[in-house]
PDB file of N, CA and C in Angstrom:
ATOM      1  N   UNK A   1       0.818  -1.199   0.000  1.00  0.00           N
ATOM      2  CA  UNK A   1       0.000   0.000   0.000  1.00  0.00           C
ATOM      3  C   UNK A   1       0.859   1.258   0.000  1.00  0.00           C
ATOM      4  N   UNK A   2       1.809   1.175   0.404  1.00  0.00           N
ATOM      5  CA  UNK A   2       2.952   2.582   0.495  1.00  0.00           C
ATOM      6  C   UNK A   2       3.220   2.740  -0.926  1.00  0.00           C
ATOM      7  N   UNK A   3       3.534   1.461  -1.556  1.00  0.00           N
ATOM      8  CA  UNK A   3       3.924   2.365  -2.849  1.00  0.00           C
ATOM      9  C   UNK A   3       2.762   2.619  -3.857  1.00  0.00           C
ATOM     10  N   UNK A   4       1.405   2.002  -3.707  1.00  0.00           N
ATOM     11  CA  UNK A   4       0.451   2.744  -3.867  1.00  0.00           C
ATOM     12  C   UNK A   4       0.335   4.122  -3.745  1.00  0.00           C
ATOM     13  N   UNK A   5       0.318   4.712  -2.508  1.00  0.00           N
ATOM     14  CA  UNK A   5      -0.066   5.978  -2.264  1.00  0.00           C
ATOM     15  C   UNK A   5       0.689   6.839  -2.424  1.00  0.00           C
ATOM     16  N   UNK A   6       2.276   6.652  -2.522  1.00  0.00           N
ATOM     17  CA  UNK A   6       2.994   7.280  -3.003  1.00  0.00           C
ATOM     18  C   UNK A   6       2.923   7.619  -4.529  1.00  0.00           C
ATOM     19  N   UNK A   7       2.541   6.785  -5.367  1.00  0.00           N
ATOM     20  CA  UNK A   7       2.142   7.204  -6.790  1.00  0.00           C
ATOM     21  C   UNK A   7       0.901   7.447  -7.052  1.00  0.00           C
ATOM     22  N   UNK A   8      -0.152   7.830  -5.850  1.00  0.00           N
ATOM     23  CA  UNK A   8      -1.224   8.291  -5.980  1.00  0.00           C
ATOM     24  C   UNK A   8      -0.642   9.977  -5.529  1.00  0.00           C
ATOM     25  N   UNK A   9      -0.321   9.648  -4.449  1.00  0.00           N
ATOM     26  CA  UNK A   9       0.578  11.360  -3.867  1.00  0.00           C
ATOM     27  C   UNK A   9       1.335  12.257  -5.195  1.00  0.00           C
ATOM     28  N   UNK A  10       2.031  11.716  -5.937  1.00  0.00           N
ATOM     29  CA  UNK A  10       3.097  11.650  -6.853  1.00  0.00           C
ATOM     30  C   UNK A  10       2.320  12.491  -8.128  1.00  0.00           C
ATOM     31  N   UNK A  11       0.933  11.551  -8.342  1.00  0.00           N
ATOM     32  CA  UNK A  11       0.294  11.594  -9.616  1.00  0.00           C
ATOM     33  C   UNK A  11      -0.498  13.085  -9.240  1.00  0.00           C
ATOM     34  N   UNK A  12      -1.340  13.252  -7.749  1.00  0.00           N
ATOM     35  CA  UNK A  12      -2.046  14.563  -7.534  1.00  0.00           C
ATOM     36  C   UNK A  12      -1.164  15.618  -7.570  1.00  0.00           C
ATOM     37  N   UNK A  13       0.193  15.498  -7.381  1.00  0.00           N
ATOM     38  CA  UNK A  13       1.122  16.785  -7.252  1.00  0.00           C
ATOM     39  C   UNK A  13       1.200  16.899  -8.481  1.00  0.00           C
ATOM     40  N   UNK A  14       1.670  16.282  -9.547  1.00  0.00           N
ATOM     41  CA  UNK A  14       1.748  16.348 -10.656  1.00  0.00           C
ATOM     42  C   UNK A  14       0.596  17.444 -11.598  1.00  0.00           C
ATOM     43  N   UNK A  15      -0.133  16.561 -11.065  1.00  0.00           N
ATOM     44  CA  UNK A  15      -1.716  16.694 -11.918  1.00  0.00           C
ATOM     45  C   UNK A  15      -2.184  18.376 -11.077  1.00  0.00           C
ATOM     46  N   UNK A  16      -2.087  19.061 -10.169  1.00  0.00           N
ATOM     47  CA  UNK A  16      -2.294  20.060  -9.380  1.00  0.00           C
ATOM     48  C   UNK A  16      -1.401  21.159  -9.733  1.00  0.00           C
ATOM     49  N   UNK A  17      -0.003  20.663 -10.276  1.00  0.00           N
ATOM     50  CA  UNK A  17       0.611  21.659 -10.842  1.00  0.00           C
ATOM     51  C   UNK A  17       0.467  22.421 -12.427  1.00  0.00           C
ATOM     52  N   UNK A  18      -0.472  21.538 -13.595  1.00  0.00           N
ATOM     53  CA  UNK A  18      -0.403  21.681 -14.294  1.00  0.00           C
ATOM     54  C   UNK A  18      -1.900  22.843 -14.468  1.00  0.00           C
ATOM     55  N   UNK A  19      -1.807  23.750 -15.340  1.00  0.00           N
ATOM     56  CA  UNK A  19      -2.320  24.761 -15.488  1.00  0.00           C
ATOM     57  C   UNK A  19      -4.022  24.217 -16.173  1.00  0.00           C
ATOM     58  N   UNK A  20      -4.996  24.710 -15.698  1.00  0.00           N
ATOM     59  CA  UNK A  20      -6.685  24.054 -16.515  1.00  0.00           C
ATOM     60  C   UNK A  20      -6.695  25.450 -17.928  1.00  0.00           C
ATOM     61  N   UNK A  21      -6.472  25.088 -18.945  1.00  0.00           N
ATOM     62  CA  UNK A  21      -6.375  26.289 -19.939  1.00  0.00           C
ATOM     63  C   UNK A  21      -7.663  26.737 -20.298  1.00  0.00           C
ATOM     64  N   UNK A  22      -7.421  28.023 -20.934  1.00  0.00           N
ATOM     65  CA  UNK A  22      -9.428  28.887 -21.210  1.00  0.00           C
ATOM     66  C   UNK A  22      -9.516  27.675 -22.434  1.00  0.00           C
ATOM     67  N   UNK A  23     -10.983  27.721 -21.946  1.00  0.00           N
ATOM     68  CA  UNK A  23     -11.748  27.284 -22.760  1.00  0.00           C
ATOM     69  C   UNK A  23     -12.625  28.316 -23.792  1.00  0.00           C
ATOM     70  N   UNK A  24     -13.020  28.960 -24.594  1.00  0.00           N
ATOM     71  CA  UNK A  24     -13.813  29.925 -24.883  1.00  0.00           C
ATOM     72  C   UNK A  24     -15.526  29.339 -24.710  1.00  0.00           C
ATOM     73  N   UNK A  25     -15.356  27.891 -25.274  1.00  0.00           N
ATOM     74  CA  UNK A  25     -17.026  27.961 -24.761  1.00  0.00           C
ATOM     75  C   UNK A  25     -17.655  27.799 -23.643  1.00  0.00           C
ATOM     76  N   UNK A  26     -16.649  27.871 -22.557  1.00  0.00           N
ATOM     77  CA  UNK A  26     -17.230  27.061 -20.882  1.00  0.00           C
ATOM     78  C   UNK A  26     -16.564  27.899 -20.274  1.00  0.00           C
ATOM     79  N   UNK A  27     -16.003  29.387 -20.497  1.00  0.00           N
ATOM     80  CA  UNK A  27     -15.141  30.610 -19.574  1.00  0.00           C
ATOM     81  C   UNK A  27     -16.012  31.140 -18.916  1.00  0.00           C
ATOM     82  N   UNK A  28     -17.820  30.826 -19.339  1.00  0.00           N
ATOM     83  CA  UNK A  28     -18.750  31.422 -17.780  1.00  0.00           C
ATOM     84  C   UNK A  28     -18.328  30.363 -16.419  1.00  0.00           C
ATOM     85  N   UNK A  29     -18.290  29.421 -16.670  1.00  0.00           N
ATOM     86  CA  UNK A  29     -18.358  28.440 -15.459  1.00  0.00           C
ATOM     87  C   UNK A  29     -17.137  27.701 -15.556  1.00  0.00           C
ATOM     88  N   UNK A  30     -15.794  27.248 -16.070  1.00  0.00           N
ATOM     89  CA  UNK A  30     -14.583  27.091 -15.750  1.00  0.00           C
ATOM     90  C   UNK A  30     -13.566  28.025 -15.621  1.00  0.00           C
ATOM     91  N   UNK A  31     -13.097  27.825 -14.622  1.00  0.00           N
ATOM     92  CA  UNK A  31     -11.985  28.955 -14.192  1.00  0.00           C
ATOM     93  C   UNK A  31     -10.695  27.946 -14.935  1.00  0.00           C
ATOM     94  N   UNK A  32      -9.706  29.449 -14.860  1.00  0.00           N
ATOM     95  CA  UNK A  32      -8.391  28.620 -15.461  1.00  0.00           C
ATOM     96  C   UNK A  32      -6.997  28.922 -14.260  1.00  0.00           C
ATOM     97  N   UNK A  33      -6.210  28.257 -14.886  1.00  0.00           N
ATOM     98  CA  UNK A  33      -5.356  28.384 -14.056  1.00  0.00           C
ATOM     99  C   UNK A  33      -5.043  26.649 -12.780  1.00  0.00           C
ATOM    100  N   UNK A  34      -4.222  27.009 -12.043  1.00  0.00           N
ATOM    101  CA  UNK A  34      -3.465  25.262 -11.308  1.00  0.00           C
ATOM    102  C   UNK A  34      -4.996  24.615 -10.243  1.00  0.00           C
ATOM    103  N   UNK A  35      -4.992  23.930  -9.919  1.00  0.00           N
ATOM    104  CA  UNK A  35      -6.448  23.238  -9.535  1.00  0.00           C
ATOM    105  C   UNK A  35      -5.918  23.441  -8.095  1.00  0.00           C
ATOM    106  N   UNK A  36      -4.347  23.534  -7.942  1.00  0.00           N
ATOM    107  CA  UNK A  36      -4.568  23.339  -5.916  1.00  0.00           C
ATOM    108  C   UNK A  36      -4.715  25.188  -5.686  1.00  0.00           C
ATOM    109  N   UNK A  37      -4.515  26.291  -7.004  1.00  0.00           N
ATOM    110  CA  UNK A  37      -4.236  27.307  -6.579  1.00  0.00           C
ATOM    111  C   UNK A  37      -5.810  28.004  -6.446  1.00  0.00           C
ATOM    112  N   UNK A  38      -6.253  27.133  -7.290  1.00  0.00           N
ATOM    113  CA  UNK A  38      -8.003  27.730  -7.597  1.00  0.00           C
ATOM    114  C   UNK A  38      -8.754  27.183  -6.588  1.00  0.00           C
ATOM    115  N   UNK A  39      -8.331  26.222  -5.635  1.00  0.00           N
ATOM    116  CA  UNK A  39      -8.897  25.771  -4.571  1.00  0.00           C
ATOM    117  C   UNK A  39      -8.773  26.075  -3.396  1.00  0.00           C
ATOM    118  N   UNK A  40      -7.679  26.507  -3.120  1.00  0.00           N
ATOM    119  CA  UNK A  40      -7.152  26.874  -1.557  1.00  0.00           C
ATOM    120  C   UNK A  40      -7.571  28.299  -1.522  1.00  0.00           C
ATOM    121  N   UNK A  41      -6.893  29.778  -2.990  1.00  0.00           N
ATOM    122  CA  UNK A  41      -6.752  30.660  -2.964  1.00  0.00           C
ATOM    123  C   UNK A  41      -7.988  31.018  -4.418  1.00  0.00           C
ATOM    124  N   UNK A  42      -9.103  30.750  -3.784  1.00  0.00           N
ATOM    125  CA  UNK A  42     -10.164  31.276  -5.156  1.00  0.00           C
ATOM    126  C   UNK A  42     -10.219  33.040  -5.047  1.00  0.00           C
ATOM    127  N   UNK A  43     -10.448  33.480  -6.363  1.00  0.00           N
ATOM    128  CA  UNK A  43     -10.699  35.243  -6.256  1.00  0.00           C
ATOM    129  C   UNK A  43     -11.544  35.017  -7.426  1.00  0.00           C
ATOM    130  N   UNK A  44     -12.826  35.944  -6.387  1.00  0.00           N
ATOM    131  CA  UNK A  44     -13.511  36.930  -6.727  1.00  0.00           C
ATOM    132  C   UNK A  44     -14.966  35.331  -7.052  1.00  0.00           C
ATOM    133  N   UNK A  45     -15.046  34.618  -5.921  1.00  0.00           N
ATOM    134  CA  UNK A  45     -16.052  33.479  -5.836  1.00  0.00           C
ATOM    135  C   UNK A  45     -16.642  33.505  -4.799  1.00  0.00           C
ATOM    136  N   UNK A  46     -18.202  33.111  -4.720  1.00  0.00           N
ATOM    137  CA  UNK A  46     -19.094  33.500  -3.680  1.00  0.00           C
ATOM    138  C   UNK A  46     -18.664  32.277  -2.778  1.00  0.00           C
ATOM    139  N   UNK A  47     -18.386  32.442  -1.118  1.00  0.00           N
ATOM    140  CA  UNK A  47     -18.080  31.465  -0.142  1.00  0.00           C
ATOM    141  C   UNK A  47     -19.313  30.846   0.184  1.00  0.00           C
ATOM    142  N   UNK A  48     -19.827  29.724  -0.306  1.00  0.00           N
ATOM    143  CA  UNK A  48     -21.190  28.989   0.590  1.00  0.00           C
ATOM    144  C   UNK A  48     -21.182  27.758   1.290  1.00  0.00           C
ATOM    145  N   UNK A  49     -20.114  28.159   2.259  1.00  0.00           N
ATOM    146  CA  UNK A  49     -20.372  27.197   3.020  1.00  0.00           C
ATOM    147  C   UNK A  49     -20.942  27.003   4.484  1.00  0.00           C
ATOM    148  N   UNK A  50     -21.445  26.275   4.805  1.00  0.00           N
ATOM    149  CA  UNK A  50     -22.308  26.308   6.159  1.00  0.00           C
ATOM    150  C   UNK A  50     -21.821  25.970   7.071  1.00  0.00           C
ATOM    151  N   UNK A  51     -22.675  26.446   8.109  1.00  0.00           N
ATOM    152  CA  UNK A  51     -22.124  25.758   9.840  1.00  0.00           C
ATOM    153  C   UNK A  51     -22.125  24.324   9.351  1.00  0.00           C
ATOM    154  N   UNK A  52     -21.416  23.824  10.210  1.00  0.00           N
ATOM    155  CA  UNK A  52     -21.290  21.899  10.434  1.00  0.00           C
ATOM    156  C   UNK A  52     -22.280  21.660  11.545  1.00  0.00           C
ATOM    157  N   UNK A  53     -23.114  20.887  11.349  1.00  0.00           N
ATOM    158  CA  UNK A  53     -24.387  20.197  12.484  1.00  0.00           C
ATOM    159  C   UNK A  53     -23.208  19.608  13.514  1.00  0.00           C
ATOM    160  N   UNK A  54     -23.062  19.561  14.567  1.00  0.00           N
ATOM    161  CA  UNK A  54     -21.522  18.530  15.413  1.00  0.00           C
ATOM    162  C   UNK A  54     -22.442  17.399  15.474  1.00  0.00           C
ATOM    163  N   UNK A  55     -24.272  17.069  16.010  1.00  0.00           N
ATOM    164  CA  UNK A  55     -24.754  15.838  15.808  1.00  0.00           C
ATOM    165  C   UNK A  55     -24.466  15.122  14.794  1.00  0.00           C
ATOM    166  N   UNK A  56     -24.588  15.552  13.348  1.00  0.00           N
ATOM    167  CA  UNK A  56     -24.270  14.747  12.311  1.00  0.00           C
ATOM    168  C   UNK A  56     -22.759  14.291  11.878  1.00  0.00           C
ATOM    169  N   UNK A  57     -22.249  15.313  12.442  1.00  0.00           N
ATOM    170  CA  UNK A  57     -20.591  15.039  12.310  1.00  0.00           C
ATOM    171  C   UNK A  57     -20.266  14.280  13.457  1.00  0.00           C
ATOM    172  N   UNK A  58     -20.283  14.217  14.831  1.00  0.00           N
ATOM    173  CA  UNK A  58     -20.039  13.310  15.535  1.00  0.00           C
ATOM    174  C   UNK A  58     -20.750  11.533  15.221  1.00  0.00           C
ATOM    175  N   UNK A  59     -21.640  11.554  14.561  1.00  0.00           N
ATOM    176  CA  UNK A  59     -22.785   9.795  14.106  1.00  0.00           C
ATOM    177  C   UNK A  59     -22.023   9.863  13.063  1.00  0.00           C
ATOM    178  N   UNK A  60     -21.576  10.763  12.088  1.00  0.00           N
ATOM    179  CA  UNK A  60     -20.555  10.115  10.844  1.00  0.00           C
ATOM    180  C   UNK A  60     -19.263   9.439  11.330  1.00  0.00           C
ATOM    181  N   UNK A  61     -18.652  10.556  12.247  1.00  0.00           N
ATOM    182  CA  UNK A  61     -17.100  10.113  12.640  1.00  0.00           C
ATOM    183  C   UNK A  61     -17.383   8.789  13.552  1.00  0.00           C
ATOM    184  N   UNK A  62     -18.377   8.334  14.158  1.00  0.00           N
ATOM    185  CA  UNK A  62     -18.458   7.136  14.392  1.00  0.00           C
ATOM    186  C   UNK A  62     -18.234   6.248  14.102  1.00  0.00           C
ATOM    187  N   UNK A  63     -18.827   6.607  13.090  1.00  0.00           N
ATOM    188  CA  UNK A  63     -19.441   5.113  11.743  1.00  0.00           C
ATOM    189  C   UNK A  63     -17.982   4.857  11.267  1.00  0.00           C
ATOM    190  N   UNK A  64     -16.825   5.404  11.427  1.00  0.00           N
ATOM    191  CA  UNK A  64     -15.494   5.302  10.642  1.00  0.00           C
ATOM    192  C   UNK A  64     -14.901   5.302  11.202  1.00  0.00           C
ATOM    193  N   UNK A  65     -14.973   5.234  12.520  1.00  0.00           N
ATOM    194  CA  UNK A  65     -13.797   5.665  13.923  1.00  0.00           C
ATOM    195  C   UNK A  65     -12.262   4.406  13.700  1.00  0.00           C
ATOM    196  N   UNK A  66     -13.129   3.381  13.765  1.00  0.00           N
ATOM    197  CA  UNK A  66     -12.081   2.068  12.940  1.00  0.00           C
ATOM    198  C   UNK A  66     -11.469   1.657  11.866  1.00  0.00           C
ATOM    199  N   UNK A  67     -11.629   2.795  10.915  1.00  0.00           N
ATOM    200  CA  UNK A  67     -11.095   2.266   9.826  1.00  0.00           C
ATOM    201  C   UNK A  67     -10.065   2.706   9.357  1.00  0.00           C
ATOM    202  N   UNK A  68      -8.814   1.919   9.225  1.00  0.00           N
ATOM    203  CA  UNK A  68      -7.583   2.116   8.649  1.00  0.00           C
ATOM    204  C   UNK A  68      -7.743   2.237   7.300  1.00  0.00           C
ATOM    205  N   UNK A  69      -6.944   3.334   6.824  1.00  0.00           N
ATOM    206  CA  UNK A  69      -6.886   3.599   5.431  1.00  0.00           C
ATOM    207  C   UNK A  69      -5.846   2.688   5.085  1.00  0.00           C
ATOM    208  N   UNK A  70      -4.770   2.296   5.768  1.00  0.00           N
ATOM    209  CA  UNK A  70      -3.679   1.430   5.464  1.00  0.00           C
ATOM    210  C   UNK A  70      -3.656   0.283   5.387  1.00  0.00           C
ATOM    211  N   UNK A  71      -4.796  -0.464   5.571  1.00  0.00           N
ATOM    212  CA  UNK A  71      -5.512  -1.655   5.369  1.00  0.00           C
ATOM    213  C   UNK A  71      -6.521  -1.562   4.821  1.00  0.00           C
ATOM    214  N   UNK A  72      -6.397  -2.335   3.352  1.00  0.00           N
ATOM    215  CA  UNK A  72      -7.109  -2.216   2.645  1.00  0.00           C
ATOM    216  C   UNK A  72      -7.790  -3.432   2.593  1.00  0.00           C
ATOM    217  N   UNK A  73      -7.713  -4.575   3.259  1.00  0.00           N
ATOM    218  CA  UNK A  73      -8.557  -6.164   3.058  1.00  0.00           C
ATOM    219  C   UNK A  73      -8.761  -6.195   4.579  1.00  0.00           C
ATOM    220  N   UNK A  74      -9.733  -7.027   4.905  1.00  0.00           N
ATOM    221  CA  UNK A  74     -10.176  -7.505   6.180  1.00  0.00           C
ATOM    222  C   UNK A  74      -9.435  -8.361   6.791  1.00  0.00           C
ATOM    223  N   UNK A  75      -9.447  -7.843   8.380  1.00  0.00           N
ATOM    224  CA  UNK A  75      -8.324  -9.176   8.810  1.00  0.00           C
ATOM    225  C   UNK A  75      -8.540 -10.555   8.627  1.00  0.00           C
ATOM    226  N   UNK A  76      -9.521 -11.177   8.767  1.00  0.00           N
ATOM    227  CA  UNK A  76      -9.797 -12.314   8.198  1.00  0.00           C
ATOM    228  C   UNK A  76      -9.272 -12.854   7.111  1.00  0.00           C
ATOM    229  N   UNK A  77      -9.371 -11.877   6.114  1.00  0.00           N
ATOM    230  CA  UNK A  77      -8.551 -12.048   4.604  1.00  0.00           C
ATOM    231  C   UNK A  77      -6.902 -11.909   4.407  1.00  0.00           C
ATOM    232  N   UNK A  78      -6.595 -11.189   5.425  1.00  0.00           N
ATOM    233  CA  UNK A  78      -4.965 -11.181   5.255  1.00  0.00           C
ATOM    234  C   UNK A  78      -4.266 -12.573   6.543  1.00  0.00           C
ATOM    235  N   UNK A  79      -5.497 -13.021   7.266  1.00  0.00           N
ATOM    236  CA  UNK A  79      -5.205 -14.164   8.111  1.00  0.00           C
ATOM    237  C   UNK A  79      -4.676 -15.476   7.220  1.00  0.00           C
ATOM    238  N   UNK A  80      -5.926 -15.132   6.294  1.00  0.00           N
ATOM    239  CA  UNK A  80      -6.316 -16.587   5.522  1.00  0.00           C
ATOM    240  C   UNK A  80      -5.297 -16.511   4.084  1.00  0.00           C
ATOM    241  N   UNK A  81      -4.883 -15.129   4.166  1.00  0.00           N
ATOM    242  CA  UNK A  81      -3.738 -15.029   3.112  1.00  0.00           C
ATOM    243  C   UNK A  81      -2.273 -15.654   3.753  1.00  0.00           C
ATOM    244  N   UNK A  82      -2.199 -15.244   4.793  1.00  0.00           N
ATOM    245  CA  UNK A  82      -0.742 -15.159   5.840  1.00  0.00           C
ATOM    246  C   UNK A  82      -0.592 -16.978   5.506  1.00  0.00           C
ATOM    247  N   UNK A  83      -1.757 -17.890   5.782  1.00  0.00           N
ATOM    248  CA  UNK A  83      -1.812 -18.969   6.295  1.00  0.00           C
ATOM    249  C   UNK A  83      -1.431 -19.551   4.910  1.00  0.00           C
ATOM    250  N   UNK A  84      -2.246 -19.126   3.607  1.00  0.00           N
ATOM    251  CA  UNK A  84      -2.052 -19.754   2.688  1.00  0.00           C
ATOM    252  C   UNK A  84      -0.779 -19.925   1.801  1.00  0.00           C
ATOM    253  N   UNK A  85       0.045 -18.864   2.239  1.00  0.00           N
ATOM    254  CA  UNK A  85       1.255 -18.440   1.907  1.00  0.00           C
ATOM    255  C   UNK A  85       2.523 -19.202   2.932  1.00  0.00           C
ATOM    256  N   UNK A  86       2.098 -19.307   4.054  1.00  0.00           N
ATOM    257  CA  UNK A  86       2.828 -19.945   4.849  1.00  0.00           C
ATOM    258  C   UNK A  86       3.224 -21.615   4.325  1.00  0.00           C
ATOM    259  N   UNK A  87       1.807 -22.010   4.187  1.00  0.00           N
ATOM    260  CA  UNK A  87       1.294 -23.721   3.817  1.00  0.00           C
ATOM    261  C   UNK A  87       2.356 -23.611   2.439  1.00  0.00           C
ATOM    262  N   UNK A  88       2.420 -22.802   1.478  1.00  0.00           N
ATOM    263  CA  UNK A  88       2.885 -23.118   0.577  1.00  0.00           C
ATOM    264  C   UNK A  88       4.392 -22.370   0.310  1.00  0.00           C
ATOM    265  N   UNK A  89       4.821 -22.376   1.485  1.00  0.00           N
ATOM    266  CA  UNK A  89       6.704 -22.188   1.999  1.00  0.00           C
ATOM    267  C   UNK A  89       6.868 -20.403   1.089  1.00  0.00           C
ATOM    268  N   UNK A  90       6.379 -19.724   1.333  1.00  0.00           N
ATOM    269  CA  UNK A  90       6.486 -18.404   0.715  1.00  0.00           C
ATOM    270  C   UNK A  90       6.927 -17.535   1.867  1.00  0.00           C
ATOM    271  N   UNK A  91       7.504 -16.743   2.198  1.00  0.00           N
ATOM    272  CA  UNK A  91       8.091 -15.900   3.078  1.00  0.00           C
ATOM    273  C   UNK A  91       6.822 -14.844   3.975  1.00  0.00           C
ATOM    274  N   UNK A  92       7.154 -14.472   4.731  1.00  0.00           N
ATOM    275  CA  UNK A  92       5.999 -13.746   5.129  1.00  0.00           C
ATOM    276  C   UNK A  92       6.111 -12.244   4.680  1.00  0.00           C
ATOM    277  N   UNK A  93       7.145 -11.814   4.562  1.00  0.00           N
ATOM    278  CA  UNK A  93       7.440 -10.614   4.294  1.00  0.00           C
ATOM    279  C   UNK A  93       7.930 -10.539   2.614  1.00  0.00           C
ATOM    280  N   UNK A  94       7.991  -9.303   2.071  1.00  0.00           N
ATOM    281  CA  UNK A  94       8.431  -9.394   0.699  1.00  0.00           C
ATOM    282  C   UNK A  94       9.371  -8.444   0.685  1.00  0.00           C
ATOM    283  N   UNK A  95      10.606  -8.317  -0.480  1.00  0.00           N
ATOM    284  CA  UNK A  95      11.071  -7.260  -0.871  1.00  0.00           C
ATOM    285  C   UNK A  95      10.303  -6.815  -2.361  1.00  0.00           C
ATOM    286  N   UNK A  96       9.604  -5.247  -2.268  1.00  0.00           N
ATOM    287  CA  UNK A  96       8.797  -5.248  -3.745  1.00  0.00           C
ATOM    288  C   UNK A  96       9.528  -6.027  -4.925  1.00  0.00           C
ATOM    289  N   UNK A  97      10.676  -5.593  -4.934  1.00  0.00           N
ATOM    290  CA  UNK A  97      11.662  -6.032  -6.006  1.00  0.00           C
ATOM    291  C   UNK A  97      12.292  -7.637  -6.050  1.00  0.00           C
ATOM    292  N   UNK A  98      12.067  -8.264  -5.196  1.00  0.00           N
ATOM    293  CA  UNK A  98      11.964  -9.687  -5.163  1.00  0.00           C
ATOM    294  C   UNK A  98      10.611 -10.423  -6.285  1.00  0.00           C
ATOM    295  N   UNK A  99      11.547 -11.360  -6.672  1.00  0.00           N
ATOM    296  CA  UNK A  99      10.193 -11.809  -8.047  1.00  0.00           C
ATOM    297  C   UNK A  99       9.835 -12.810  -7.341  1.00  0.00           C
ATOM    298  N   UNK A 100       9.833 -13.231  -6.079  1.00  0.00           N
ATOM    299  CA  UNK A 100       9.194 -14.071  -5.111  1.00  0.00           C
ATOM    300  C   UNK A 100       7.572 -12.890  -4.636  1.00  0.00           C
ATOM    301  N   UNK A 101       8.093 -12.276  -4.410  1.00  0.00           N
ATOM    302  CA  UNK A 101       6.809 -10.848  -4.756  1.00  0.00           C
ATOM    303  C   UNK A 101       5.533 -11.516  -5.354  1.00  0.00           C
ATOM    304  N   UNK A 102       6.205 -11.320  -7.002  1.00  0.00           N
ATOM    305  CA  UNK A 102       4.820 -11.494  -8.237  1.00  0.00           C
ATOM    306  C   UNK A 102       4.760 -13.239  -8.001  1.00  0.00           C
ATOM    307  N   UNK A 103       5.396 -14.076  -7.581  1.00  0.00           N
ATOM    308  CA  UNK A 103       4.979 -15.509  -7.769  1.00  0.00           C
ATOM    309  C   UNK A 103       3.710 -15.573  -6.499  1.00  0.00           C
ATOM    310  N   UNK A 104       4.223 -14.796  -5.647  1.00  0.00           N
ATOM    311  CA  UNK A 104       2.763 -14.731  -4.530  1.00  0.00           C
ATOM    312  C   UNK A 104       1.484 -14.058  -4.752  1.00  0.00           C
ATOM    313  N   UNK A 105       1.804 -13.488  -5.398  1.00  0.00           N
ATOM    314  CA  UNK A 105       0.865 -12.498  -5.800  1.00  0.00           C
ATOM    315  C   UNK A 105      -0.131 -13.314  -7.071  1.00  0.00           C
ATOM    316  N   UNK A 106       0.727 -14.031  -7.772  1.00  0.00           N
ATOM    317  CA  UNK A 106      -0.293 -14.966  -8.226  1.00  0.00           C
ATOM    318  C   UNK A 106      -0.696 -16.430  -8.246  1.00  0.00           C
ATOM    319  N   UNK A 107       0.091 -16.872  -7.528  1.00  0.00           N
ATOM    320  CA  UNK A 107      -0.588 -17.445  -6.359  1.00  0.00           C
ATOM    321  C   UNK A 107      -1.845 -17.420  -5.515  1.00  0.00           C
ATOM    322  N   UNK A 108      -2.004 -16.524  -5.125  1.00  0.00           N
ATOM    323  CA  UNK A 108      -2.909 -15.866  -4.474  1.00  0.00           C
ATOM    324  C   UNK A 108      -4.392 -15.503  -5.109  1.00  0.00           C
TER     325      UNK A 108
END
């Protein structure tokens, strides 16, 4: 998952630096210019945003209080992975760059 998100991280910096160019037929309703600069630092755009309810925001943050973004499968599933990988003499740990890696991976 790290090197997932690192080329998800990688790809938004990328993609945030590059300029949204005029359009002439959509210049009423697209702005131009970098997407993180038109977002953080907008000029001359009406602010509508509202109070936050804290009831509804405290019953949301509930509902998610447990969930790791860094785990992406259920423990059950990385149990029954650990085990199946074990049974069939595969290492528990990987180096990405180990082609013992992709033989588990399809395996799996």
């Amino acid at each position: 998952m790290d090197i997932i998100c690192s080329h998800i991280h990688q790809f938004v910096a990328i993609h945030n630096s590059y300029s949204i160019r005029k359009q002439h037929l959509r210049s009423h309703y697209l702005p131009t210019g970098q997407p993180f600069l038109l977002y953080h630092y907008p000029e001359g755009v009406q602010d509508y945003k509202q109070p936050v309810n804290i009831n509804v925001l405290a019953a949301l943050e509930a509902e998610v209080k447990d969930f790791n973004l860094n785990q992406y499968l259920l423990e059950d599933t990385l149990k029954l992975y650990a085990h199946l990988l074990s049974t069939s003499r595969y290492p528990s740990d990987f180096i990405y760059s180990n082609m013992q890696h992709k033989s588990a991976y399809i395996f799996l």
